[in-house]
C-alpha atoms as a PDB file:
ATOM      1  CA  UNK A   1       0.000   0.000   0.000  1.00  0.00           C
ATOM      2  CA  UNK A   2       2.369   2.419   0.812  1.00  0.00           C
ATOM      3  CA  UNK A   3       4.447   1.702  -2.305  1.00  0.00           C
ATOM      4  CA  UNK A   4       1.395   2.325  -4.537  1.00  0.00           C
ATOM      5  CA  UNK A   5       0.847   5.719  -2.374  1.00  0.00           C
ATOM      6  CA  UNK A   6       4.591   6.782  -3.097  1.00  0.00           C
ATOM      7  CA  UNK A   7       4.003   6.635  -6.763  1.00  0.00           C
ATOM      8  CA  UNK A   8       0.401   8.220  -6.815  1.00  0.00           C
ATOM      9  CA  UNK A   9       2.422  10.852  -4.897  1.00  0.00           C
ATOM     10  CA  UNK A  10       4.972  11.141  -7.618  1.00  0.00           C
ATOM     11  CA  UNK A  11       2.862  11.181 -10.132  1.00  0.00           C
ATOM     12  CA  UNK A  12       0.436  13.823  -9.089  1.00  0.00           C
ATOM     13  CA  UNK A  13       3.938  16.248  -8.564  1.00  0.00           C
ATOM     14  CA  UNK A  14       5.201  15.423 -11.857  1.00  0.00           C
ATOM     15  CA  UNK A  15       2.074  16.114 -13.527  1.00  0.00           C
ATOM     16  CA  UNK A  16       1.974  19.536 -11.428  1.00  0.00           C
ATOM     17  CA  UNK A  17       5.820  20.377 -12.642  1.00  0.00           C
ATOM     18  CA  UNK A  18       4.674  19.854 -16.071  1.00  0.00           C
ATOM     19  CA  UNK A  19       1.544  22.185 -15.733  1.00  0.00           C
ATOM     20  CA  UNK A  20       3.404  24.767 -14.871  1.00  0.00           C
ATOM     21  CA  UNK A  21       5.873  24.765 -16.453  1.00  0.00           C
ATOM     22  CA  UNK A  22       3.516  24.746 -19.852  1.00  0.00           C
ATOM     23  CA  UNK A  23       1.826  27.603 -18.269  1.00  0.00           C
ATOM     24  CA  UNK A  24       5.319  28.806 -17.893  1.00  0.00           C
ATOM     25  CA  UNK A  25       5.903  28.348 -21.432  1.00  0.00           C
ATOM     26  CA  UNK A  26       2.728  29.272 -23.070  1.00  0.00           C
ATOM     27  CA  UNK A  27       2.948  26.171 -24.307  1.00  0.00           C
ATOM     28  CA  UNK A  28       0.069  25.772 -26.648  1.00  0.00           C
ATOM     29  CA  UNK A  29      -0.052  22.818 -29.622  1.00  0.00           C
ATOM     30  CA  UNK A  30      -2.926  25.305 -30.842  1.00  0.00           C
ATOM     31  CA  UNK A  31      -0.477  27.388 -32.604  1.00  0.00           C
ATOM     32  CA  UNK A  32       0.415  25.139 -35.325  1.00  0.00           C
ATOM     33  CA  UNK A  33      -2.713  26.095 -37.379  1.00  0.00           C
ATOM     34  CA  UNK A  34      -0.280  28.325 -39.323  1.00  0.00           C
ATOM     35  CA  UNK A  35       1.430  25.031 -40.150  1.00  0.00           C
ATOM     36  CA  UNK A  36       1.085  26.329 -43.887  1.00  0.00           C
ATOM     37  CA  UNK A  37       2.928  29.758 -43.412  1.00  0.00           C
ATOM     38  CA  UNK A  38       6.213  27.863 -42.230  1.00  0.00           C
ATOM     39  CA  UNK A  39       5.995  25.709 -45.946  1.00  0.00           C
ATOM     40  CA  UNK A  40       5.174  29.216 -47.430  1.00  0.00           C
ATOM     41  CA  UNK A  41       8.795  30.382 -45.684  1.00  0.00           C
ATOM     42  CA  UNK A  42      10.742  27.131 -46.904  1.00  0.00           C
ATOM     43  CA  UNK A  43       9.899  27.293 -50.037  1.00  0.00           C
ATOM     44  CA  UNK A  44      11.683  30.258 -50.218  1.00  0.00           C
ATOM     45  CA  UNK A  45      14.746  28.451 -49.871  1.00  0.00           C
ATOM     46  CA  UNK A  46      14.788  26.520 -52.962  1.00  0.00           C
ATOM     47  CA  UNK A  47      16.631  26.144 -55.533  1.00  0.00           C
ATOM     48  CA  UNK A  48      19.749  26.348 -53.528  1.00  0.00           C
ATOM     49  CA  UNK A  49      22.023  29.576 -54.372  1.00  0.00           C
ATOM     50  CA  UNK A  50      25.435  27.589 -55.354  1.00  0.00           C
ATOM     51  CA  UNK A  51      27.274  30.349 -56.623  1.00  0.00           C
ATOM     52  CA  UNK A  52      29.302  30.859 -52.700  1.00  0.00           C
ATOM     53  CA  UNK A  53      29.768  26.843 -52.331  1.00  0.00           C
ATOM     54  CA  UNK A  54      33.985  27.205 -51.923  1.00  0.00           C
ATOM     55  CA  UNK A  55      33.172  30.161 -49.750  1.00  0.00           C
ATOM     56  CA  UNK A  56      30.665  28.159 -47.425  1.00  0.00           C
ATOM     57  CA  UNK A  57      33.163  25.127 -47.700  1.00  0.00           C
ATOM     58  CA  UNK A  58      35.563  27.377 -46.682  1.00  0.00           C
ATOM     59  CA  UNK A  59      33.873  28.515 -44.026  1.00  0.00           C
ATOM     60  CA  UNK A  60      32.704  25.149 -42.514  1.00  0.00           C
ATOM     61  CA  UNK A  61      36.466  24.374 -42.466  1.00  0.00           C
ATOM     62  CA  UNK A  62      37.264  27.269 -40.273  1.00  0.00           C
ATOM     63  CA  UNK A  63      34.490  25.633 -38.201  1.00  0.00           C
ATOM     64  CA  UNK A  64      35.839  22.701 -37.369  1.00  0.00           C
ATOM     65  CA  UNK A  65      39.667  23.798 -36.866  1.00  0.00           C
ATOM     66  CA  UNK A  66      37.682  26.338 -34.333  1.00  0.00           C
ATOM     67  CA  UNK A  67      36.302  23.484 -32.685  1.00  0.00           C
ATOM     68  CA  UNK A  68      39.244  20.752 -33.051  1.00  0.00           C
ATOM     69  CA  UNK A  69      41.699  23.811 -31.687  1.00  0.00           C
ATOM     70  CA  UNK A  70      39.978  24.600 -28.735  1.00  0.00           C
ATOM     71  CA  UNK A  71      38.967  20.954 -28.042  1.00  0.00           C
ATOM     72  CA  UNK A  72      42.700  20.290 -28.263  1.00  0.00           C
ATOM     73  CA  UNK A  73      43.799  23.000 -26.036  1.00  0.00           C
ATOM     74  CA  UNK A  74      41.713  22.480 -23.354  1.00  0.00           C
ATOM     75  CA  UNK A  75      42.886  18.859 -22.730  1.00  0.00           C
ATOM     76  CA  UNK A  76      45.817  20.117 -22.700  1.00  0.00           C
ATOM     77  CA  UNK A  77      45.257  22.346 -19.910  1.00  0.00           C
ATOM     78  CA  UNK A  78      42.648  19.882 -18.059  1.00  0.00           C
ATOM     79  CA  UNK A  79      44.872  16.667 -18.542  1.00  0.00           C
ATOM     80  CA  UNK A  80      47.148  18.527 -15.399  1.00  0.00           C
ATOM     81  CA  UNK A  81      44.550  20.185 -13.562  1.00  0.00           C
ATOM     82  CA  UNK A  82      42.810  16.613 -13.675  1.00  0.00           C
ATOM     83  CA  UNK A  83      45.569  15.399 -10.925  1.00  0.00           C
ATOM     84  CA  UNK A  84      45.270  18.288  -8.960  1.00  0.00           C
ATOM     85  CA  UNK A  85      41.311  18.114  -8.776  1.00  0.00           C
ATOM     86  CA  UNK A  86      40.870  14.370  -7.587  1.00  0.00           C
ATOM     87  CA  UNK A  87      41.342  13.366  -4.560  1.00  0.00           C
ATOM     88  CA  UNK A  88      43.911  10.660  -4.621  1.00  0.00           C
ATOM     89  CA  UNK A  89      46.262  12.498  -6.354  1.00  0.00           C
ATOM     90  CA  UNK A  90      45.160  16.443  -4.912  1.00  0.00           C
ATOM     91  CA  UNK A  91      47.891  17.680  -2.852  1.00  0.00           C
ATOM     92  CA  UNK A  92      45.773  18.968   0.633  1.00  0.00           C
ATOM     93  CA  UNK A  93      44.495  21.954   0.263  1.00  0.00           C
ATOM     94  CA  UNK A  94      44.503  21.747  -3.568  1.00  0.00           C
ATOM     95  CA  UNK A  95      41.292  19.388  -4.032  1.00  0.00           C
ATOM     96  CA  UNK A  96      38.329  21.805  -2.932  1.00  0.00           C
ATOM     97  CA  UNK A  97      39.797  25.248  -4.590  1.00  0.00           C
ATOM     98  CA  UNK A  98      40.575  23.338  -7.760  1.00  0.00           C
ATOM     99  CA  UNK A  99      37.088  21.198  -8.312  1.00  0.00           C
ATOM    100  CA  UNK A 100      35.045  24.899  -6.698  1.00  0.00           C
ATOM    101  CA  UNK A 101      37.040  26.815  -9.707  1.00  0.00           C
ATOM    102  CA  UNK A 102      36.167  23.687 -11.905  1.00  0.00           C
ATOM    103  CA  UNK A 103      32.830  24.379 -11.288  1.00  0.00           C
ATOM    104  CA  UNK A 104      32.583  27.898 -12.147  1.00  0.00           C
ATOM    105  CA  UNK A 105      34.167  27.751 -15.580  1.00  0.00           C
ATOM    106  CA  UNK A 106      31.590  24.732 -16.566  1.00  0.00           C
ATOM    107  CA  UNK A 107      29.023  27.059 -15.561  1.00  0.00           C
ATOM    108  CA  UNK A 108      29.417  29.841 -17.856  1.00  0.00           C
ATOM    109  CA  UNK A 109      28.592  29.167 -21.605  1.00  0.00           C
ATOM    110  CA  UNK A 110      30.498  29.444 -24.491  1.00  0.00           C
ATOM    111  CA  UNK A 111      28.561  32.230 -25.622  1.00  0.00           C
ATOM    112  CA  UNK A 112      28.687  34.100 -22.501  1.00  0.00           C
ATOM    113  CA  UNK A 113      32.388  34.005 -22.568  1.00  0.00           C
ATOM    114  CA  UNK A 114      32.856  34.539 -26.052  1.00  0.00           C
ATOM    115  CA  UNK A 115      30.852  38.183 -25.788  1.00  0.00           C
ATOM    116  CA  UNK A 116      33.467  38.792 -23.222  1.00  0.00           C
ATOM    117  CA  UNK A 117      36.401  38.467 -25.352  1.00  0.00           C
ATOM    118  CA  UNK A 118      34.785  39.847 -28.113  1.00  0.00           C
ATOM    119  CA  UNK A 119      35.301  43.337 -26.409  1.00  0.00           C
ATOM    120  CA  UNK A 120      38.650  42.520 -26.303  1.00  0.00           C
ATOM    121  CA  UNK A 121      39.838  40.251 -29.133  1.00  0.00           C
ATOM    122  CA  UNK A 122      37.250  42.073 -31.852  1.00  0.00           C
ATOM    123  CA  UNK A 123      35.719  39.764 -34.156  1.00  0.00           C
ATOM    124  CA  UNK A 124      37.059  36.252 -35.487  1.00  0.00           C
ATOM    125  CA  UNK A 125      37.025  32.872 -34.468  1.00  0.00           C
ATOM    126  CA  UNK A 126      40.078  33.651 -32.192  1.00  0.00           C
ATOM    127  CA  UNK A 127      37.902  34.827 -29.625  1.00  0.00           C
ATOM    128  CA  UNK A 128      35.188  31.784 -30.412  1.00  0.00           C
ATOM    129  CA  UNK A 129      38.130  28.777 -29.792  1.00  0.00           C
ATOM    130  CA  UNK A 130      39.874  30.593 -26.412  1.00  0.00           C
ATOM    131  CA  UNK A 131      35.822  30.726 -25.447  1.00  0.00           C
ATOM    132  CA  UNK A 132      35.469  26.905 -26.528  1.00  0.00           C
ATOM    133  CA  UNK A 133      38.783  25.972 -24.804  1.00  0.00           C
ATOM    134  CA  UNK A 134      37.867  27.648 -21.432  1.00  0.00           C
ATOM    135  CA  UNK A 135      34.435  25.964 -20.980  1.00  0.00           C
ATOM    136  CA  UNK A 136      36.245  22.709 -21.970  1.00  0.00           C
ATOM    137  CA  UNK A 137      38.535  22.982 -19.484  1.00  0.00           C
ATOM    138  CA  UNK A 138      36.339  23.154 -16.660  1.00  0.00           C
ATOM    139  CA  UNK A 139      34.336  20.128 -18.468  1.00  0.00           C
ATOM    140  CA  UNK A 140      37.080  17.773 -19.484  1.00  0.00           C
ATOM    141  CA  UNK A 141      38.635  18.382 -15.923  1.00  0.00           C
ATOM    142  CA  UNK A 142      36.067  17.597 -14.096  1.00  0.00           C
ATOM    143  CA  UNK A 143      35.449  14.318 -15.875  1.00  0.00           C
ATOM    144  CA  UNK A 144      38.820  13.240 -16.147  1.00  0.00           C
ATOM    145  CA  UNK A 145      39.531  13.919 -12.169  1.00  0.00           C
ATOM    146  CA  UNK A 146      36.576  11.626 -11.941  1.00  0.00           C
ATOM    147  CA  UNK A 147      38.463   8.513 -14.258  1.00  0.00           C
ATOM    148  CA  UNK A 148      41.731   9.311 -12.189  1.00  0.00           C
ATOM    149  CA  UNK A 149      39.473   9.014  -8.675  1.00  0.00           C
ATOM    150  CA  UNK A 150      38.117   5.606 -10.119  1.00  0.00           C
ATOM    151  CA  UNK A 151      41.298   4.400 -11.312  1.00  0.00           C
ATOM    152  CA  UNK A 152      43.021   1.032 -10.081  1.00  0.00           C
ATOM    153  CA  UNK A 153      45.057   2.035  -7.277  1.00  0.00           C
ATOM    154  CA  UNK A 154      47.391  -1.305  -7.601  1.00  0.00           C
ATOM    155  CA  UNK A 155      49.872  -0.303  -9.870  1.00  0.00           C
ATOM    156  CA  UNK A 156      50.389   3.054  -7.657  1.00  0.00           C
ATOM    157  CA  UNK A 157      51.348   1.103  -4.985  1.00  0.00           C
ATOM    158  CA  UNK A 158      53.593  -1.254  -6.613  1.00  0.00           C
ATOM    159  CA  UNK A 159      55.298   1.540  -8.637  1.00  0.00           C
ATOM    160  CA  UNK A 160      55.554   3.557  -4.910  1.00  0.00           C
ATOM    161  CA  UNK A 161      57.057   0.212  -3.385  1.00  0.00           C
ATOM    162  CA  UNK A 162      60.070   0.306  -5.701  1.00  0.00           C
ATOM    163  CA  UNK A 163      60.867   3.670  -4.692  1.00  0.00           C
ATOM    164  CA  UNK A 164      59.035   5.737  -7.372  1.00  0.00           C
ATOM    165  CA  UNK A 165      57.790   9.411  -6.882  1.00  0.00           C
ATOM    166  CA  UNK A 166      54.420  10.204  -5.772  1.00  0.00           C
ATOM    167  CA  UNK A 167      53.830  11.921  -8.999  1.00  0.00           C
ATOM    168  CA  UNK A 168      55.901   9.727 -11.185  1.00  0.00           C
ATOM    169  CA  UNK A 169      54.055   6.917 -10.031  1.00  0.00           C
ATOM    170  CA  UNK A 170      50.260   8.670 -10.501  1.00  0.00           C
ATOM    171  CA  UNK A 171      51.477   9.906 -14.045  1.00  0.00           C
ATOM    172  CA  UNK A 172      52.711   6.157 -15.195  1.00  0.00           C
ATOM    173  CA  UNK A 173      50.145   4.018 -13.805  1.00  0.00           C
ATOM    174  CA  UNK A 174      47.056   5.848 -13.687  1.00  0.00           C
ATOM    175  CA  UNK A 175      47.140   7.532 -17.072  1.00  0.00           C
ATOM    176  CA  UNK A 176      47.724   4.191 -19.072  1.00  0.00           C
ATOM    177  CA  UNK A 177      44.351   3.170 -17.701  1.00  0.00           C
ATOM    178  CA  UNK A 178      42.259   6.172 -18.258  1.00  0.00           C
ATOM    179  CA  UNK A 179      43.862   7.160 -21.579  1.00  0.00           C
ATOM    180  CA  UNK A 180      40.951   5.617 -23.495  1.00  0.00           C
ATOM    181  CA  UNK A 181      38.392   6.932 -21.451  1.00  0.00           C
ATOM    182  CA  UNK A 182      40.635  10.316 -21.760  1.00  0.00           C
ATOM    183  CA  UNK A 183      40.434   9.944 -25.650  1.00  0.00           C
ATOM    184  CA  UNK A 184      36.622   9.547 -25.562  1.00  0.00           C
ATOM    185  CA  UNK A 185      35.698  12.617 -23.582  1.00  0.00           C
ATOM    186  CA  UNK A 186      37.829  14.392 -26.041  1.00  0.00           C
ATOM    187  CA  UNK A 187      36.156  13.073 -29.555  1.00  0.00           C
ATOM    188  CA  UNK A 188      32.580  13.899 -27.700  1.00  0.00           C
ATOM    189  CA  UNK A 189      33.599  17.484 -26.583  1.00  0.00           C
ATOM    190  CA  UNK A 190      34.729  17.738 -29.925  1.00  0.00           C
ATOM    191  CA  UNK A 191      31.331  16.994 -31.254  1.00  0.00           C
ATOM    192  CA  UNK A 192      29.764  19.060 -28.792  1.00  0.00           C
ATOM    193  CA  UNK A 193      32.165  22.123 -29.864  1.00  0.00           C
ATOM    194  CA  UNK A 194      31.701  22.340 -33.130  1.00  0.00           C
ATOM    195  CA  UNK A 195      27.764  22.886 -32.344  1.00  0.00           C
ATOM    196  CA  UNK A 196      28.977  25.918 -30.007  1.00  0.00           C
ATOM    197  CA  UNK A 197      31.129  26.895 -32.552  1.00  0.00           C
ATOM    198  CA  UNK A 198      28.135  27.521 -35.065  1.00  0.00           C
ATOM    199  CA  UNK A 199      26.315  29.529 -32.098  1.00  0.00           C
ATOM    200  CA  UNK A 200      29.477  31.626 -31.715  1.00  0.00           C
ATOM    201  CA  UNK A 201      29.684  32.632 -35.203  1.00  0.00           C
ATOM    202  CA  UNK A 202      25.822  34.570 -34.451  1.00  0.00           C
ATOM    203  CA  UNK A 203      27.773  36.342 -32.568  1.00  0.00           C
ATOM    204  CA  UNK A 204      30.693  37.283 -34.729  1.00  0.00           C
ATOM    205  CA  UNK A 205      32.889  34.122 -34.178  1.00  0.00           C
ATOM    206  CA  UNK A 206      33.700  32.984 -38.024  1.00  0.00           C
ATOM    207  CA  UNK A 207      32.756  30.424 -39.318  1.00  0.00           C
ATOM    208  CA  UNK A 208      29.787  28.672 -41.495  1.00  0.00           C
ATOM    209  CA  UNK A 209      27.553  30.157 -38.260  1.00  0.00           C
ATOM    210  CA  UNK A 210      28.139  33.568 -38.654  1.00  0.00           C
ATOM    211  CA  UNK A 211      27.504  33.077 -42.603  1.00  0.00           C
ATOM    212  CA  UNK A 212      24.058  31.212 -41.890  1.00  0.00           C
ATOM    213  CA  UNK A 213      23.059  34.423 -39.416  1.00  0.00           C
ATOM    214  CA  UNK A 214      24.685  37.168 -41.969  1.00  0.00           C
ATOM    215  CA  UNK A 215      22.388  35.423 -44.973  1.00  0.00           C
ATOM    216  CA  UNK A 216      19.158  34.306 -43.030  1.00  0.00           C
ATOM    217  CA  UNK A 217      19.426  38.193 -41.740  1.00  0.00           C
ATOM    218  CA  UNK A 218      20.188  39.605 -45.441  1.00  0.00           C
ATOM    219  CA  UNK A 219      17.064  37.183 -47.132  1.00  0.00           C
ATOM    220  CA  UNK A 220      19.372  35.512 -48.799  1.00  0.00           C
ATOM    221  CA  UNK A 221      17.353  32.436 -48.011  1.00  0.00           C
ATOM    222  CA  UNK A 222      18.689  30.284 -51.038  1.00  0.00           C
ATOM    223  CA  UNK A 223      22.226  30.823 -49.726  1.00  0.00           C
ATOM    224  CA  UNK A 224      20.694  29.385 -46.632  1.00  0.00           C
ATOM    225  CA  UNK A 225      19.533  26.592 -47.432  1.00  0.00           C
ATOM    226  CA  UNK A 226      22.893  25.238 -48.414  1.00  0.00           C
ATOM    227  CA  UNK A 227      24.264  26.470 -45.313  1.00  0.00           C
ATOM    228  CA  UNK A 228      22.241  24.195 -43.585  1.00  0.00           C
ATOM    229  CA  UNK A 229      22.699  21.473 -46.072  1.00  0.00           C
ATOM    230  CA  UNK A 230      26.552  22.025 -45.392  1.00  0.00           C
ATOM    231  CA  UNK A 231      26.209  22.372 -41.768  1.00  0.00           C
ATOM    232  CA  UNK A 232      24.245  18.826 -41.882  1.00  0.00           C
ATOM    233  CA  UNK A 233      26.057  16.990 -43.577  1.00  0.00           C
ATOM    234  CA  UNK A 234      29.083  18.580 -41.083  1.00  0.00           C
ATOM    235  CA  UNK A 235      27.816  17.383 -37.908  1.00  0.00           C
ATOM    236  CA  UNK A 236      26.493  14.314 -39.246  1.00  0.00           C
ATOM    237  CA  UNK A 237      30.138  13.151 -40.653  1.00  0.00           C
ATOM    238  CA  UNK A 238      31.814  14.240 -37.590  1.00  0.00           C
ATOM    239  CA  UNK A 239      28.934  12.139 -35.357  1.00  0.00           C
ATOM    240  CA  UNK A 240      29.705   9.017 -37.173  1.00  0.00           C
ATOM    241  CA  UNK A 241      33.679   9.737 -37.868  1.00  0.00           C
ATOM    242  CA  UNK A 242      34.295   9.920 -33.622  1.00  0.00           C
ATOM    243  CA  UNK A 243      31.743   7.446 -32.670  1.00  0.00           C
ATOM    244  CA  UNK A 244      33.937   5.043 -35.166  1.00  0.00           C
ATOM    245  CA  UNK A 245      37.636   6.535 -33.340  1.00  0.00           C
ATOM    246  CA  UNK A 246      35.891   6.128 -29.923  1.00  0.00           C
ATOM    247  CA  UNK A 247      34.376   2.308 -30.425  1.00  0.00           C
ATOM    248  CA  UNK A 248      38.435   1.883 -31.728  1.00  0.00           C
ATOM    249  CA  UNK A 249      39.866   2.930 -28.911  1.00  0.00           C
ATOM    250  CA  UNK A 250      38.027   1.792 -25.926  1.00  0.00           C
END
C-alpha cells in the first residue's frame, strides 16, 4: 500500500511540474494552425544559391579547426589540472579550490564568454576557440579527475614500493588506464564544440555560423539553405567519424 501511495504521490507532482511549467511556457499545440505559413517560408529556400559553395566550404572548415583547436587546447590544460582536482592524487588543500574553480568555468557558456572576449579580441574565431577551450577545461577536468578518482590504485602502490615518486608513479600508472576513457571525452567534446562553434559565429565568431546568421538576416534564403545542407552533412560526418575513433579505442 504504501508503495502504490509513493508513486500516486509522484505522479500527481510530476504532472503539477509539467503544468506549470507549460503555463510557464505558453505552451500551446494550438499554434500550429499556421502550419502552412512555415511551408510558405521554406519554399523560399529553394533552388539552392550555389554560386558561394567554396566560400561556405571554406567557411565550414574554419568551423571545425575552431572546434578541433579549442577541443585540443583544453585537454591540454585539463589533462594537469585533472591530478590536482581528484582526490587521490590532490595535494591537501589543492582538491576543494581546484574542483570549486572547476565548477565555475563549466558554468558559464560558451557564448557568454565569447561576448566577453569579443570586447577585447574584436571579431574572429580567435575569440570563439579561447571561449570553446575555457568551458572545456572546466568540463574535461572535471570528468577526467573523476576517471583518475576511479582508477586502479594497484599499480600506484607497486610503482611507490620500488621507490618511485608520488607523482611519477600517478602519471605512469594511472594515465595508461584512463587514456581511453581520456580519448573519448575528447572526440565527444569535440562533437559538442563544433555545435557551439556555429552559435558563436551569431555572434561574430567565423565560421559557417556567422555566414548562416549574416544570410538568413540579409534574405538571402537560397544561400541558406545550403548552409544548412553544409552544416548537416558537417555534424552528421563528424557524429559518425568519432563514434567510429571512440568504439576503436576503448
Amino acid at each position: 500500500m504504501w508503495f502504490k501511495k509513493k508513486h500516486v504521490a509522484l505522479a500527481v507532482i510530476l504532472t503539477a511540474f509539467v503544468i506549470l511549467s507549460m503555463r510557464i511556457t505558453e505552451f500551446d499545440l494550438a499554434k500550429f494552425r499556421d502550419f502552412g505559413n512555415m511551408i510558405e517560408f521554406l519554399g523560399q529556400w529553394f533552388p539552392m544559391d550555389t554560386s558561394k559553395l567554396p566560400l561556405m566550404l571554406e567557411d565550414a572548415g574554419e568551423t571545425l579547426a575552431m572546434a578541433f583547436l579549442g577541443s585540443f587546447l583544453a585537454l591540454l590544460v585539463a589533462l594537469p589540472i585533472s591530478f590536482l582536482a581528484a582526490k587521490n592524487t590532490a595535494p591537501k588543500g589543492f582538491f576543494y579550490f581546484l574542483r570549486t574553480s572547476l565548477s565555475f568555468i563549466r558554468s558559464v557558456p560558451e557564448i557568454v564568454i565569447g561576448l566577453i572576449l569579443l570586447t577585447m579580441l574584436g571579431l574572429g574565431p580567435f575569440p570563439a576557440v579561447i571561449a570553446i577551450m575555457i568551458h572545456n577545461v572546466g568540463v574535461l577536468g572535471k570528468l577526467i579527475s573523476e576517471l583518475i578518482e576511479a582508477a586502479d590504485p594497484g599499480p600506484q602502490e607497486a610503482m611507490r614500493a620500488v621507490g618511485a615518486k608520488r607523482w611519477t608513479a600517478h602519471l605512469f600508472s594511472i594515465l595508461p588506464q584512463i587514456w581511453p576513457n581520456v580519448l573519448s571525452h575528447f572526440f565527444y567534446r569535440f562533437e559538442v564544440a563544433i555545435r557551439t562553434s556555429l552559435v558563436l559565429g551569431f555572434i561574430g565568431g567565423g565560421g559557417i555560423g556567422q555566414r548562416l546568421f549574416n544570410d538568413f538576416k540579409t534574405f538571402q534564403y537560397n544561400a541558406v539553405a545550403l548552409d544548412v545542407l553544409i552544416i548537416m552533412v558537417m555534424v552528421i560526418v563528424i557524429d559518425f567519424l568519432t563514434s567510429y575513433i571512440r568504439n576503436r579505442v576503448i
